[in-house]
N, C-alpha and C. Protein backbone atom coordinates (compact mmCIF):
# COMPACT_ATOMS: atom_id res chain seq x y z
N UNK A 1 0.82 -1.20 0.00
CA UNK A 1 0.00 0.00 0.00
C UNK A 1 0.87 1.26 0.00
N UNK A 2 1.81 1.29 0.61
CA UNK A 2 2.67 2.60 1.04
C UNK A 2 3.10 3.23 -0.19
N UNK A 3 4.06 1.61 -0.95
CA UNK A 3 4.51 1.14 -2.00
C UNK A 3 3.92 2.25 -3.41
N UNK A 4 2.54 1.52 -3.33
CA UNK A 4 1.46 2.62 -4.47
C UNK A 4 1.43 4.03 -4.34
N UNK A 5 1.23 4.62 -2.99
CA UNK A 5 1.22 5.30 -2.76
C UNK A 5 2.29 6.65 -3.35
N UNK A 6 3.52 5.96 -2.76
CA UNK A 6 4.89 6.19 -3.23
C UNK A 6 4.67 6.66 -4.78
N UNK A 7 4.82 5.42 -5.19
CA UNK A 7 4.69 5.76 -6.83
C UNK A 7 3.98 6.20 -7.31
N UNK A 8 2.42 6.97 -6.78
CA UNK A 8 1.93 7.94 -7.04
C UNK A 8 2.25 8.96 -7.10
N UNK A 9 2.50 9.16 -5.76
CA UNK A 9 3.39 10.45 -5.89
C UNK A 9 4.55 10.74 -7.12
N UNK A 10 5.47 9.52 -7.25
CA UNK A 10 6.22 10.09 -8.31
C UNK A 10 5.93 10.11 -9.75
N UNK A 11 4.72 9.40 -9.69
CA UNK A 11 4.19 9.80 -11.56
C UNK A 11 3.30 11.06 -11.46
N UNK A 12 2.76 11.56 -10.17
CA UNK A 12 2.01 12.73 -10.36
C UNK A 12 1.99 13.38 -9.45
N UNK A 13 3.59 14.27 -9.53
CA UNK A 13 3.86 15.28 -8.39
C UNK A 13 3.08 16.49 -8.61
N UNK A 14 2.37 16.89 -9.29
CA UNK A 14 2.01 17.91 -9.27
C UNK A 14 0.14 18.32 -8.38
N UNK A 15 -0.16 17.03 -8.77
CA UNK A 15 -1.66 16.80 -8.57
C UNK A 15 -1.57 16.56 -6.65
N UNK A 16 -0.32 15.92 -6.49
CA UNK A 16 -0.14 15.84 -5.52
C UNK A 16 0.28 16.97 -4.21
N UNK A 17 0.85 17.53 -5.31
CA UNK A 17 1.25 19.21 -4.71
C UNK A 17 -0.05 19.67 -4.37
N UNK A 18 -1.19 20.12 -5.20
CA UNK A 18 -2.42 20.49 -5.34
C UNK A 18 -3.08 19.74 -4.16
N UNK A 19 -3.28 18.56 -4.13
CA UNK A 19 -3.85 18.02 -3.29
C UNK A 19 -3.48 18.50 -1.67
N UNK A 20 -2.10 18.56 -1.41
CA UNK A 20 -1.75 18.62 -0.04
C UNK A 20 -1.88 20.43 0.23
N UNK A 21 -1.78 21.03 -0.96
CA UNK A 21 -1.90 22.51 -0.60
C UNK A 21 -3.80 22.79 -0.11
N UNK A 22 -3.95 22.34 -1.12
CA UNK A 22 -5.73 22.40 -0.56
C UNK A 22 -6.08 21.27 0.89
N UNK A 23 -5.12 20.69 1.24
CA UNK A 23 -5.70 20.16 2.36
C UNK A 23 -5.26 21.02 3.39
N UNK A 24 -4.19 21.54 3.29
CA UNK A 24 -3.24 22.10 3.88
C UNK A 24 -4.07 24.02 4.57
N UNK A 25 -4.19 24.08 3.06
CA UNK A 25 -5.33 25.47 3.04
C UNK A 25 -6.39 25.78 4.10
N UNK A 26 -7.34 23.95 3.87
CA UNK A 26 -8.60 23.95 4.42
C UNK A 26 -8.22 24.03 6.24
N UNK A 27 -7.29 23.25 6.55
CA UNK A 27 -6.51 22.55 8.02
C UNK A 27 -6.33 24.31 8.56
N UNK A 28 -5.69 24.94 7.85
CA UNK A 28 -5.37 26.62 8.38
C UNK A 28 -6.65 27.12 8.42
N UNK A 29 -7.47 27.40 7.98
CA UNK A 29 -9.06 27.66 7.79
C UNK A 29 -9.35 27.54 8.83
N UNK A 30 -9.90 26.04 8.95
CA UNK A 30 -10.14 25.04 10.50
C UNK A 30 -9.88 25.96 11.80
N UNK A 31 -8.29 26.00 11.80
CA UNK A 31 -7.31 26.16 13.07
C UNK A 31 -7.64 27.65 13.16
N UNK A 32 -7.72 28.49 12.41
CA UNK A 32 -7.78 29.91 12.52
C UNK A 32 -9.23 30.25 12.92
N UNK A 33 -10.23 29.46 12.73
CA UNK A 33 -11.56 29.75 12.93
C UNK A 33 -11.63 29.39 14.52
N UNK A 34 -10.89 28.13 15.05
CA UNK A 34 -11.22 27.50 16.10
C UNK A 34 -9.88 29.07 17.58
N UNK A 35 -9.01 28.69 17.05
CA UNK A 35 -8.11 29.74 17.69
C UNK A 35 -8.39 31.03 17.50
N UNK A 36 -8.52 31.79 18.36
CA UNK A 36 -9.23 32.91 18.59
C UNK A 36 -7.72 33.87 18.35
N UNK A 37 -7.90 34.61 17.77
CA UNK A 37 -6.96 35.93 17.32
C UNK A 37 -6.18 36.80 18.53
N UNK A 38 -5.03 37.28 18.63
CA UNK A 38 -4.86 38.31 19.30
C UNK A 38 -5.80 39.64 19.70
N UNK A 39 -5.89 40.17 18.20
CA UNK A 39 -7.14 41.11 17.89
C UNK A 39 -8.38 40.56 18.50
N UNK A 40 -9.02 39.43 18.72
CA UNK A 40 -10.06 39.06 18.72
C UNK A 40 -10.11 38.85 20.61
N UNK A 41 -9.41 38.46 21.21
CA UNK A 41 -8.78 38.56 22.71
C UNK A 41 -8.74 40.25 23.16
N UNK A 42 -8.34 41.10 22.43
CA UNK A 42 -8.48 42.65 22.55
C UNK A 42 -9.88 42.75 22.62
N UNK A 43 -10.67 42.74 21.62
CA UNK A 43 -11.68 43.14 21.57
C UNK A 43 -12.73 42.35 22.19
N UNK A 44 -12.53 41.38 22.64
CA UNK A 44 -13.66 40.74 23.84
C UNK A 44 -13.24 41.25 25.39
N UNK A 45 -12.16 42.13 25.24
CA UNK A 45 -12.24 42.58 26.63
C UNK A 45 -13.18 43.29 27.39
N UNK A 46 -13.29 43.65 28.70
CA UNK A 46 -14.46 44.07 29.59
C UNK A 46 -14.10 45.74 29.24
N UNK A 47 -13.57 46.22 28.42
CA UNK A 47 -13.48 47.58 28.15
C UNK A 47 -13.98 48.06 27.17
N UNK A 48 -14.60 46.71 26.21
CA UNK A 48 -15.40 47.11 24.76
C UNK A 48 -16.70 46.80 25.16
N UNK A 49 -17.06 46.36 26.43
CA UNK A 49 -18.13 45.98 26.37
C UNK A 49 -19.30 47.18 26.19
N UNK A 50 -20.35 47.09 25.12
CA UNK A 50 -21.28 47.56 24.34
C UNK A 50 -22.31 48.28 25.64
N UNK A 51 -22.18 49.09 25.87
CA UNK A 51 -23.14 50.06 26.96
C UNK A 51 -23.24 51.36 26.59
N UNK A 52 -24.32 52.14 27.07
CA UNK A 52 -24.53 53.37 27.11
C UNK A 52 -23.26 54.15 28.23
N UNK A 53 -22.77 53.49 28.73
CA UNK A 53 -21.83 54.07 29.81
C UNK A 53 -20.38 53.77 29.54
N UNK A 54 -20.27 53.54 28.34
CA UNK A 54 -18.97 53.38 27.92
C UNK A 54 -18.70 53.88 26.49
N UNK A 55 -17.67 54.89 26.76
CA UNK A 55 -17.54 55.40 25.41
C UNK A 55 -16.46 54.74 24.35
N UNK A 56 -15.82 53.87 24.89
CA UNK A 56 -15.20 53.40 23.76
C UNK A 56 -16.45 52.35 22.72
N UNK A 57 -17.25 52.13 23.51
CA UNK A 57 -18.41 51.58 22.40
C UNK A 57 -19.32 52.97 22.10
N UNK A 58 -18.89 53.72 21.17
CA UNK A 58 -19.27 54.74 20.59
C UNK A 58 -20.17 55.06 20.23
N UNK A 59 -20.89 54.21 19.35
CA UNK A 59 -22.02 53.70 18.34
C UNK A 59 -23.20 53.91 19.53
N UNK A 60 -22.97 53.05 20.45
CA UNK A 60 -24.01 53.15 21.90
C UNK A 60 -24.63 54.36 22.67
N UNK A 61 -23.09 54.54 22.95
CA UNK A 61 -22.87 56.27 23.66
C UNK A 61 -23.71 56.90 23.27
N UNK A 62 -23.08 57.96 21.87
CA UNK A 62 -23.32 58.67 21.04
C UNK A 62 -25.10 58.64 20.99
N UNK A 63 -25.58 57.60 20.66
CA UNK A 63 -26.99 56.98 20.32
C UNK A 63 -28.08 57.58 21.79
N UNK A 64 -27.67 58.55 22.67
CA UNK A 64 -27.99 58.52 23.93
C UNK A 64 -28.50 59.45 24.07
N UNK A 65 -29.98 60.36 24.50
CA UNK A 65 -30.02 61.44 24.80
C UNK A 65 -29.13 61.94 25.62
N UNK A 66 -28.55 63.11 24.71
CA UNK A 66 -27.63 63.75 25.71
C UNK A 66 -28.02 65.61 26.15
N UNK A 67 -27.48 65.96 27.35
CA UNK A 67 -28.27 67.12 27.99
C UNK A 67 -28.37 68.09 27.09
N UNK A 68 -28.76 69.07 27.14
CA UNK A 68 -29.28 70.67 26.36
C UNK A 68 -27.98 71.14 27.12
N UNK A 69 -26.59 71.71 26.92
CA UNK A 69 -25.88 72.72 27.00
C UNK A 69 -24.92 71.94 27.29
N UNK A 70 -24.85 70.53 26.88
CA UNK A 70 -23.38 69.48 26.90
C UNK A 70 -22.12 70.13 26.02
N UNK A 71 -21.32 70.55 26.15
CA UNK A 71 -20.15 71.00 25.26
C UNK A 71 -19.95 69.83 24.34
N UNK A 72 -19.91 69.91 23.53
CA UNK A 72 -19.34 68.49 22.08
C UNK A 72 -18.21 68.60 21.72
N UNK A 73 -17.21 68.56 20.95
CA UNK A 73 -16.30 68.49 19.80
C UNK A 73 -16.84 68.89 18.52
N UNK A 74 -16.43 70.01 18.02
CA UNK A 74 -16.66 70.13 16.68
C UNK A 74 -15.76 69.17 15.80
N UNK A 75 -16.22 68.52 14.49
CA UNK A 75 -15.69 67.35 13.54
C UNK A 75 -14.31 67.59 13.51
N UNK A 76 -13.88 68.81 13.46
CA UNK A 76 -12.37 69.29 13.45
C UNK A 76 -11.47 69.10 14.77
N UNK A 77 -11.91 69.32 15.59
CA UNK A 77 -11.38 69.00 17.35
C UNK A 77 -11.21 67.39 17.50
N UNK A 78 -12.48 66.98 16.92
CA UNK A 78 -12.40 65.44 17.43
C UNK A 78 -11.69 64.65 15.80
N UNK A 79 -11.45 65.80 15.12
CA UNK A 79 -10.33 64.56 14.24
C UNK A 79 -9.13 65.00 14.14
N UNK A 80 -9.08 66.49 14.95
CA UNK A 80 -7.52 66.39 15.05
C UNK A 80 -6.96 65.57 16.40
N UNK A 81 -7.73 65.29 17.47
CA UNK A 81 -7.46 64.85 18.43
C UNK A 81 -7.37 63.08 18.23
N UNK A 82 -7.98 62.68 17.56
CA UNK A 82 -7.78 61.50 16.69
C UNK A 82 -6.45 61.01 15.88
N UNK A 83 -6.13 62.12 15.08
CA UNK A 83 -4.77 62.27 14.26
C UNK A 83 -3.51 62.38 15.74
N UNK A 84 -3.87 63.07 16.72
CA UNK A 84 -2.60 63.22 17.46
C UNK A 84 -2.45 61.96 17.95
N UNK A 85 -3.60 61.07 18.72
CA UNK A 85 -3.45 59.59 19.03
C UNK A 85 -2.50 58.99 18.10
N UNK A 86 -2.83 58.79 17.04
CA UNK A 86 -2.94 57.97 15.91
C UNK A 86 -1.28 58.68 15.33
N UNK A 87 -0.82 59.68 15.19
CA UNK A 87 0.46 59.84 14.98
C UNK A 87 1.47 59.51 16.42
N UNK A 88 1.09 59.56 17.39
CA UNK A 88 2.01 59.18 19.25
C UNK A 88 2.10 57.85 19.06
N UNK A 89 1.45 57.03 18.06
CA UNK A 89 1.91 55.90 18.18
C UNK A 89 2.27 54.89 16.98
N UNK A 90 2.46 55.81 15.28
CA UNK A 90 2.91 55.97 14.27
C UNK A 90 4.15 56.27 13.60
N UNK A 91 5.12 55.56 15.17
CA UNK A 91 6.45 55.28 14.48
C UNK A 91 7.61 54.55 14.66
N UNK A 92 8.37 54.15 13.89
CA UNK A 92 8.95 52.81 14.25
C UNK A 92 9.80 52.90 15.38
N UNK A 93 10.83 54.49 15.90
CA UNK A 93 11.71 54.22 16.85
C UNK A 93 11.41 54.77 17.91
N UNK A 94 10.26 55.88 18.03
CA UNK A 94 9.95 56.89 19.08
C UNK A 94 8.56 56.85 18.95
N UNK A 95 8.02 56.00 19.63
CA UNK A 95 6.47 56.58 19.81
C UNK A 95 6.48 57.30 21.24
N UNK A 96 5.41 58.22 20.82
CA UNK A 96 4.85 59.33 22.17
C UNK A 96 3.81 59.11 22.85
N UNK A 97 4.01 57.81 23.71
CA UNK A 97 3.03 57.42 24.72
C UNK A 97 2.38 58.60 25.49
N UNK A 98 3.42 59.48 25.97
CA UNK A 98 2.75 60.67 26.58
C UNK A 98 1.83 61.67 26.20
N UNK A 99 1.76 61.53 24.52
CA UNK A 99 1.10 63.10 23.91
C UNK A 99 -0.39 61.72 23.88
N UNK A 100 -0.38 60.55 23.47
CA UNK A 100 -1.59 59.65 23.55
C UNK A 100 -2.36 59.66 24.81
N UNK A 101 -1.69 59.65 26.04
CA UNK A 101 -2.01 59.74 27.47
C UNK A 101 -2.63 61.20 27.39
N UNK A 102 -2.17 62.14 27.15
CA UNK A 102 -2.09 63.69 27.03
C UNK A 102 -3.67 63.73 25.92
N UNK A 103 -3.83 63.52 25.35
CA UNK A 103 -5.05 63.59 24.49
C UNK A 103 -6.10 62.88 25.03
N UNK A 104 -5.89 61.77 26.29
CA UNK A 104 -7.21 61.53 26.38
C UNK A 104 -7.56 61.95 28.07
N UNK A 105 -6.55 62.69 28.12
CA UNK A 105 -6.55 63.36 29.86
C UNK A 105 -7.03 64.93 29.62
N UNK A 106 -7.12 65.24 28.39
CA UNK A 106 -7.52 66.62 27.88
C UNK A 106 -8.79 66.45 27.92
N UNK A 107 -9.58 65.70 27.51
CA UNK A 107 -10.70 65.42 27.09
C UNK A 107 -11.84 65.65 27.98
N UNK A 108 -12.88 66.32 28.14
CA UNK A 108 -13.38 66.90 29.39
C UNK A 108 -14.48 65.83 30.09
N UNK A 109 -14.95 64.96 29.05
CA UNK A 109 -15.69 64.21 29.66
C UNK A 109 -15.98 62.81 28.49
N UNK A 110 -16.85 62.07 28.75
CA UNK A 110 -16.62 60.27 28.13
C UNK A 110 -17.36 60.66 26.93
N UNK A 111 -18.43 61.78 26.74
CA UNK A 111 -18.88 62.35 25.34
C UNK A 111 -17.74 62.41 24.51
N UNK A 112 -16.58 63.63 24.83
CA UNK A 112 -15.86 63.85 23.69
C UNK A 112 -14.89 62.62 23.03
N UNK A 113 -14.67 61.81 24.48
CA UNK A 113 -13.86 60.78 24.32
C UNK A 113 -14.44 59.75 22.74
N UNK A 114 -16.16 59.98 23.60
CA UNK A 114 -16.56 58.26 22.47
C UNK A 114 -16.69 59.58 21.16
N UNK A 115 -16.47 60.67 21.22
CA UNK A 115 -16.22 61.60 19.75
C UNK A 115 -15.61 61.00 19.17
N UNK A 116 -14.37 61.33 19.60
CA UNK A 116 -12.90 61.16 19.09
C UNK A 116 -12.90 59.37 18.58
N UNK A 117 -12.97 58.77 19.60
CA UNK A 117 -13.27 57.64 19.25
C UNK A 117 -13.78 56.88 18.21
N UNK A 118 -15.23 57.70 17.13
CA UNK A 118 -16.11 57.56 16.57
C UNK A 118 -14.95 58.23 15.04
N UNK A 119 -14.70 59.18 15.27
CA UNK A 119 -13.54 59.99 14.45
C UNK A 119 -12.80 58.96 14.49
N UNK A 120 -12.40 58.27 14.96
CA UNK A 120 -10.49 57.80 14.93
C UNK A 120 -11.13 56.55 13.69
N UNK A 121 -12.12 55.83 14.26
CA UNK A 121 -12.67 54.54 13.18
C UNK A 121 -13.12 55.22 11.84
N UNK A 122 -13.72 56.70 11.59
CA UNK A 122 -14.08 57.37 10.75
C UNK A 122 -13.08 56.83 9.72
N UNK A 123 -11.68 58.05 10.06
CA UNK A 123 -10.41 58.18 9.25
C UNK A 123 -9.88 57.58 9.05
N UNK A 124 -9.19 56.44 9.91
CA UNK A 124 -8.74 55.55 9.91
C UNK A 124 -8.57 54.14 9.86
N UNK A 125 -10.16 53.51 9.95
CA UNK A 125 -10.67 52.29 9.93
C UNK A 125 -10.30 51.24 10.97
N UNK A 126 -9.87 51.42 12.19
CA UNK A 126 -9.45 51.02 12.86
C UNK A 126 -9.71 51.48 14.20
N UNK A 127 -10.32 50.10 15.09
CA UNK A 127 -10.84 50.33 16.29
C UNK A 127 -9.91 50.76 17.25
N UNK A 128 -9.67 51.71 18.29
CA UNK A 128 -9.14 52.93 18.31
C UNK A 128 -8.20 51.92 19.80
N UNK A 129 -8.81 51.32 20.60
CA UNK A 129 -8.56 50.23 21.35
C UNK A 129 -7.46 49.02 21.47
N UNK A 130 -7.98 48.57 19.90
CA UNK A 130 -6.82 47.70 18.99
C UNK A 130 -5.09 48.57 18.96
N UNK A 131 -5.61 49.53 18.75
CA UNK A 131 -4.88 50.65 18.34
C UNK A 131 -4.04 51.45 19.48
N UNK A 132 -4.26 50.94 20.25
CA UNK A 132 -3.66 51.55 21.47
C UNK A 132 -3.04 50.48 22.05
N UNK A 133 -3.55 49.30 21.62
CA UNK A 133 -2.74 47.93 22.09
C UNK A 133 -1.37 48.00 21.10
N UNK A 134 -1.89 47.91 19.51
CA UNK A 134 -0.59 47.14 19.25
C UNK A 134 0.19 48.83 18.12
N UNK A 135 -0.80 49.87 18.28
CA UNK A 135 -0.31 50.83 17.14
C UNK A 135 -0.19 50.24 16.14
N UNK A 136 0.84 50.91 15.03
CA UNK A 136 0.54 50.67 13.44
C UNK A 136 1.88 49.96 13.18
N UNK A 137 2.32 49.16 13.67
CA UNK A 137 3.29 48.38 13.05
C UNK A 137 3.33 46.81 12.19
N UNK A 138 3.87 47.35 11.05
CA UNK A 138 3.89 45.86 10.04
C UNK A 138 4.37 44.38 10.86
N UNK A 139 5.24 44.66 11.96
CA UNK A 139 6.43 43.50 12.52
C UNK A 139 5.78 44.31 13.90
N UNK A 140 5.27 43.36 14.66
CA UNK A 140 5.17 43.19 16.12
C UNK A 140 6.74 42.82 16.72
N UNK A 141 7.90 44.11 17.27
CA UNK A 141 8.56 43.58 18.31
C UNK A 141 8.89 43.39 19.66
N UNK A 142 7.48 43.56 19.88
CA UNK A 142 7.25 44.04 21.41
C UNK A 142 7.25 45.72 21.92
N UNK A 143 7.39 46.10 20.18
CA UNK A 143 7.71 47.70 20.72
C UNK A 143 6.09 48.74 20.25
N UNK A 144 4.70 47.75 19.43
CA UNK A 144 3.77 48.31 19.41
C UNK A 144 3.46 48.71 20.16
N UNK A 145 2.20 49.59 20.10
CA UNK A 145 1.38 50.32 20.91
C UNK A 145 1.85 50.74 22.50
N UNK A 146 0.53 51.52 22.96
CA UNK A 146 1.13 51.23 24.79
C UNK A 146 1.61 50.28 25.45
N UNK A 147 2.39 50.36 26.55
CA UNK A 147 2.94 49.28 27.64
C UNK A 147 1.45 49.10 27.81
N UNK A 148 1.03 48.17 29.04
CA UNK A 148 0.20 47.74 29.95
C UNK A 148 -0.32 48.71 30.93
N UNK A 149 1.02 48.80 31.31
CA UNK A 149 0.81 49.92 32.64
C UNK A 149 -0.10 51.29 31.47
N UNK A 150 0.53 51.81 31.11
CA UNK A 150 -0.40 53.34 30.14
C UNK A 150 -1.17 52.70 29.23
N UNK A 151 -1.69 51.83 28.54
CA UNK A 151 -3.04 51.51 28.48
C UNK A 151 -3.98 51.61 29.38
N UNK A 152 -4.09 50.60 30.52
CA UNK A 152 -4.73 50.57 31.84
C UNK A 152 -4.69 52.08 32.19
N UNK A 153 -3.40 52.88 31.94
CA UNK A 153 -3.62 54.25 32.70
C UNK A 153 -4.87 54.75 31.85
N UNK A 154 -4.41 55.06 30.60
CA UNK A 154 -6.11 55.42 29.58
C UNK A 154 -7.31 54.94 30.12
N UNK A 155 -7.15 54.02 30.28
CA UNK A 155 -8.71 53.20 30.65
C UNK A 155 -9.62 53.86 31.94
N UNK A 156 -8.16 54.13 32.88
CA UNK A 156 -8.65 54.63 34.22
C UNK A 156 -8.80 56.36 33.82
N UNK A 157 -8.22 56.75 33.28
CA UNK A 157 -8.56 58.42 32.99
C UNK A 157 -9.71 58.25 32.27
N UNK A 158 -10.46 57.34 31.52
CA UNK A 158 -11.39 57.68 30.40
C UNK A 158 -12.73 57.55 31.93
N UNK A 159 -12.15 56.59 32.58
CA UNK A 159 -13.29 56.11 33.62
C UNK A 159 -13.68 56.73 34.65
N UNK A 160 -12.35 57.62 34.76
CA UNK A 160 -12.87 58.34 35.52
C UNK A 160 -13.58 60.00 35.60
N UNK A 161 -13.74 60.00 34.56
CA UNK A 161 -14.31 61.64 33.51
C UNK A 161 -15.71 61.50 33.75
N UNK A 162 -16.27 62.59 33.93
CA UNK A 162 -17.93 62.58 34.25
C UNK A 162 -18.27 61.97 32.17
N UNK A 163 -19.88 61.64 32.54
CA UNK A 163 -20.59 61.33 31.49
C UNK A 163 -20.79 62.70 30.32
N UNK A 164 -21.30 63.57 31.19
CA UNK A 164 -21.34 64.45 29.85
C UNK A 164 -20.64 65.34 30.62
């Protein structure tokens, strides 16, 4: 049996190539569906979770009666404040954890935040969260996005800002 096998293979290496790439294909498919993503571990965290009281779920927020004389972000405030995130952590040897920390400690309350927020996915297509985990790098070397410690610090400044 092995024998046949064998000599299949060598009268028809090519079909055989084909064959093991498409099995090979389907097996990665499988494994990638069943193994849950880095990205996908980010975004099931207890900090995306979908509430009216959380502005990094934006879509929610935003969707909220909000008071008669709430200060907002004009489109320009909340996409340049978007662009400053989004450049503090847009480069390969010096990112500026501090001006990212600094932009969301400016922010007067969890309205402008889930703004900016809403802006950052606008321009950039990219959940703003993700984005603070790993920043914009092609090669993960441990040097993306925020440490731990100043992520968590974001999280706790966003949390702790009145609602409107």
């Amino acid at each position: 049996m092995a024998k046949a096998i064998t000599q299949s293979v060598a009268d028809k290496p090519l079909q055989w190539l084909l064959i093991a790439g498409v099995v090979g294909g389907a097996g990665y498919l499988a494994i990638k569906k069943l193994i849950p993503s880095k990205i996908t571990k980010i975004i099931e965290g207890a900090e995306t979770e979908v509430s009216e009281d959380n502005p990094f779920s934006y879509t929610k927020f935003l969707s909220q009666k909000v008071p008669v004389g709430t200060q907002l972000l004009t489109f320009n405030n909340s996409a340049q404040s978007a662009k400053q995130i989004y450049d503090s952590l847009n480069s390969y040897f010096n990112d500026s954890e501090d001006i990212c920390i600094g932009v969301f400690s400016s922010l007067g309350s969890k309205i402008k935040v889930a703004q900016v927020c809403e802006k950052f996915y606008m321009i950039y297509k990219r959940d703003i969260l993700q984005y603070l985990k790993v920043g914009n790098k092609s090669f993960d070397f441990g040097t993306g996005g925020l440490s731990d410690e100043d992520y968590q610090r974001v999280l706790t400044i966003v949390k702790n800002k009145p609602k409107f």
